[in-house]
C-alpha atoms as a PDB file:
ATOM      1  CA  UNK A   1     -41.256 -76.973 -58.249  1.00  0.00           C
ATOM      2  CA  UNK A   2     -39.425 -78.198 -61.437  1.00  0.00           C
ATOM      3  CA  UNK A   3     -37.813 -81.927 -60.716  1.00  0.00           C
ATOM      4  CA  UNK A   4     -34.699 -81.236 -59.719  1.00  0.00           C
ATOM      5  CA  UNK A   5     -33.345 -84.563 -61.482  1.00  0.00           C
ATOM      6  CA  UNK A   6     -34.029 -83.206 -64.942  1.00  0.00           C
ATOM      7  CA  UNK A   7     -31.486 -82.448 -66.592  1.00  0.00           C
ATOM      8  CA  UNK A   8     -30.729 -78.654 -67.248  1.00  0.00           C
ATOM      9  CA  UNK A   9     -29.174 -77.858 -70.761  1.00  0.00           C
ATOM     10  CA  UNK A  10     -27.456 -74.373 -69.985  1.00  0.00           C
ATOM     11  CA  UNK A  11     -26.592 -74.334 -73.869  1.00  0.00           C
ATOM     12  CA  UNK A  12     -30.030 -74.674 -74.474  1.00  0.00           C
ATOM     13  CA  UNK A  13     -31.262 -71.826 -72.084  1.00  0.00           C
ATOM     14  CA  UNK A  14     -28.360 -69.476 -73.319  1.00  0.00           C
ATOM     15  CA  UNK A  15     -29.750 -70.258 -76.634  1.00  0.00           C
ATOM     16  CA  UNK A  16     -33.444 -68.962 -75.348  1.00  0.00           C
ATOM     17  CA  UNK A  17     -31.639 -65.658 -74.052  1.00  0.00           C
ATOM     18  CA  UNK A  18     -29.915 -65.147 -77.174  1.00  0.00           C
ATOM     19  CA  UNK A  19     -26.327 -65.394 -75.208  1.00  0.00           C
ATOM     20  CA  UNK A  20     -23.825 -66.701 -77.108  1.00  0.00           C
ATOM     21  CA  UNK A  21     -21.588 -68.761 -74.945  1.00  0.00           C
ATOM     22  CA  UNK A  22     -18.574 -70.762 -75.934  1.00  0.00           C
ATOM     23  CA  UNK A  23     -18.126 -74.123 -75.207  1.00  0.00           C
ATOM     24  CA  UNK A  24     -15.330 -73.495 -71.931  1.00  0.00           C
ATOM     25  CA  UNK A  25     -18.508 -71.409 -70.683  1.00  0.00           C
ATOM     26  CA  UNK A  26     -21.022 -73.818 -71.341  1.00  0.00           C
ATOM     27  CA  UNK A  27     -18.830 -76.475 -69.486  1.00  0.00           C
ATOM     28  CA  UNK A  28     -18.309 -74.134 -66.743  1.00  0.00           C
ATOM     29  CA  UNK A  29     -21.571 -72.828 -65.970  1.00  0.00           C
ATOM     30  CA  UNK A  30     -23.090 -76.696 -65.865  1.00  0.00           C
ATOM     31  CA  UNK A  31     -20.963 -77.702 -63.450  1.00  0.00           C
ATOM     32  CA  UNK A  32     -21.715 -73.943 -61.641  1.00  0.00           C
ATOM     33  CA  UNK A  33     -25.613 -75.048 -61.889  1.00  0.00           C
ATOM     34  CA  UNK A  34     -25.100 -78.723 -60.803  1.00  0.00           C
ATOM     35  CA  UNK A  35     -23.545 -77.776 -57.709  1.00  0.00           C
ATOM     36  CA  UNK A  36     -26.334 -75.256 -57.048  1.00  0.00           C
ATOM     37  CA  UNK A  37     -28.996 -77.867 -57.787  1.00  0.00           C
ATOM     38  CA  UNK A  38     -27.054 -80.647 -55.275  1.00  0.00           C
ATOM     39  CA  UNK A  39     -26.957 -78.027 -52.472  1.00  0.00           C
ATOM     40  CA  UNK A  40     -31.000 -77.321 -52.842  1.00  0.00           C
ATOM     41  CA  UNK A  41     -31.493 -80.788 -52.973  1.00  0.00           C
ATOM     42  CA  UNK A  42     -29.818 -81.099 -49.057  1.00  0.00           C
ATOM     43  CA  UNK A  43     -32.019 -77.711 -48.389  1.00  0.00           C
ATOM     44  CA  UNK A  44     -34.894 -79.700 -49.864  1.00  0.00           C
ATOM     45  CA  UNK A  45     -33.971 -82.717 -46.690  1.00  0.00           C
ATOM     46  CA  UNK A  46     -34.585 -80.435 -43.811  1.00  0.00           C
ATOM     47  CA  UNK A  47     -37.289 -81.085 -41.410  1.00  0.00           C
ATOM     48  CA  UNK A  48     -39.179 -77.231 -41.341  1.00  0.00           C
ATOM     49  CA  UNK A  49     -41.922 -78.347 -40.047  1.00  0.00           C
ATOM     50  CA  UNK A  50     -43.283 -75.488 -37.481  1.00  0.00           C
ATOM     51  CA  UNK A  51     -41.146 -72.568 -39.278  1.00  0.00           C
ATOM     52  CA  UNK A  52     -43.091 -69.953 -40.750  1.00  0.00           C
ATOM     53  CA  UNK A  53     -42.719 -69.149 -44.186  1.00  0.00           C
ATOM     54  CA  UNK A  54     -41.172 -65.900 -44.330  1.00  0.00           C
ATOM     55  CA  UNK A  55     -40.588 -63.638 -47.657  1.00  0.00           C
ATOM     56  CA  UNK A  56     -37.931 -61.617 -45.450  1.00  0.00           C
ATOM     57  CA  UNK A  57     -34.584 -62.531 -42.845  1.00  0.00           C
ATOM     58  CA  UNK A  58     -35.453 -59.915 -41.038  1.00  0.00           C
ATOM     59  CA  UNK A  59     -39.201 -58.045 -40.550  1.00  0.00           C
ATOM     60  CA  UNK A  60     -39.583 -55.301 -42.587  1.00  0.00           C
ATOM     61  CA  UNK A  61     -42.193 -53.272 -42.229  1.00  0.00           C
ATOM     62  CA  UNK A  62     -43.517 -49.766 -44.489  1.00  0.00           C
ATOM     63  CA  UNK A  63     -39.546 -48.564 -44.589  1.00  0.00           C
ATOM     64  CA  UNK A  64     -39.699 -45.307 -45.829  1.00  0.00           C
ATOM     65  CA  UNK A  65     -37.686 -41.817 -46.306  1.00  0.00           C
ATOM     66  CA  UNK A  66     -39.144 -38.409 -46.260  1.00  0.00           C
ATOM     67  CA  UNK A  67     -39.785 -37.632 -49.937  1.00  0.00           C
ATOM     68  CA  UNK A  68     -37.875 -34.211 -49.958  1.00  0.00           C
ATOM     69  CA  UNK A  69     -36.832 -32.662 -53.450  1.00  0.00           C
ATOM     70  CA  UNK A  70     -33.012 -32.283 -54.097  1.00  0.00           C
ATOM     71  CA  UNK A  71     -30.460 -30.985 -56.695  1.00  0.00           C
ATOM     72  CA  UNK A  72     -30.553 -33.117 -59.948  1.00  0.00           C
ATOM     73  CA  UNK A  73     -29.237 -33.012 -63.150  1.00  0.00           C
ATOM     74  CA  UNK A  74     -29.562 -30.909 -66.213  1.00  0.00           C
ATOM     75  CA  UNK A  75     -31.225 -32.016 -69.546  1.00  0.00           C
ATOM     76  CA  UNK A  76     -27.554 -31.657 -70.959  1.00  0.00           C
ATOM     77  CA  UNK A  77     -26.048 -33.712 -68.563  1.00  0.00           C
ATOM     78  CA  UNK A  78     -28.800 -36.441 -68.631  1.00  0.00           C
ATOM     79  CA  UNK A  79     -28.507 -36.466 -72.410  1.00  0.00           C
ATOM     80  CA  UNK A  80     -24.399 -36.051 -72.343  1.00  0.00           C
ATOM     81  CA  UNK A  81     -24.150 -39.999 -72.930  1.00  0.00           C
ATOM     82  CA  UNK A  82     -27.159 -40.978 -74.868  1.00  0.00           C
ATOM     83  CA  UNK A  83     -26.449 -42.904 -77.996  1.00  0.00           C
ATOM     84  CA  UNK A  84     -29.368 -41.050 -79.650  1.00  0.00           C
ATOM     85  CA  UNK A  85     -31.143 -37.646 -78.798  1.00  0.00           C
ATOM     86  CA  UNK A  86     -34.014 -35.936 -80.096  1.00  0.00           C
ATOM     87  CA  UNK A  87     -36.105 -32.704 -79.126  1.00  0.00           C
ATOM     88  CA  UNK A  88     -34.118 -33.164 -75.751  1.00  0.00           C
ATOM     89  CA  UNK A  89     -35.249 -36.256 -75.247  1.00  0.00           C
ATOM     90  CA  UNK A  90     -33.756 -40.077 -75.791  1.00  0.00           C
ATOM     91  CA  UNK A  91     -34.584 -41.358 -78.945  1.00  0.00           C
ATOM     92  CA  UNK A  92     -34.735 -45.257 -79.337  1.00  0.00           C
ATOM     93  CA  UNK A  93     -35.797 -47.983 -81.704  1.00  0.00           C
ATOM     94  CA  UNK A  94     -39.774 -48.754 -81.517  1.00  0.00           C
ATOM     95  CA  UNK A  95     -40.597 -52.254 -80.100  1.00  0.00           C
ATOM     96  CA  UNK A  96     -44.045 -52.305 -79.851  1.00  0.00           C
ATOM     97  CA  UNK A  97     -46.107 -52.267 -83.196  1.00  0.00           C
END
């Protein structure tokens, strides 16, 4: 776990995300993060020794649905909205070379 005393530059993480944030946001969003990183630190002080480690509140076991075919839509109405269309089909920009 990352020491929680660092410092966290939220400027320079919206810089690595390529958001461009003002400075009221900036401002705003450290103090948001500082009082996130205070309340896991008195998380971090409980004694939890002899609780299990869970990955869920509740048990959850193999929930599943009957996989039973329904109405859906048309190719029109998928494409209605698409910013680009081609051969009835989305077109977008290549990303992988």
């Amino acid at each position: 776990m990352p020491d929680p005393d660092a410092d966290f530059d939220v400027g320079y993480v919206a810089q690595l995300c390529r958001l461009e944030l003002t400075a009221d946001e900036t401002v705003q969003f450290q103090a948001q993060l500082s009082g996130v990183i205070e309340y896991m630190k008195k998380i971090d002080q409980l004694d939890l020794s002899g609780i299990e480690a869970t990955a869920h509140a509740v048990p959850a076991f193999d929930v599943y649905r009957e996989d039973e075919p329904g109405p859906s839509l048309t190719v029109e109405e998928v494409l209605r909205n698409a910013p680009q269309k081609s051969q009835n089909q989305f077109a977008v920009t290549k990303v992988v070379e």
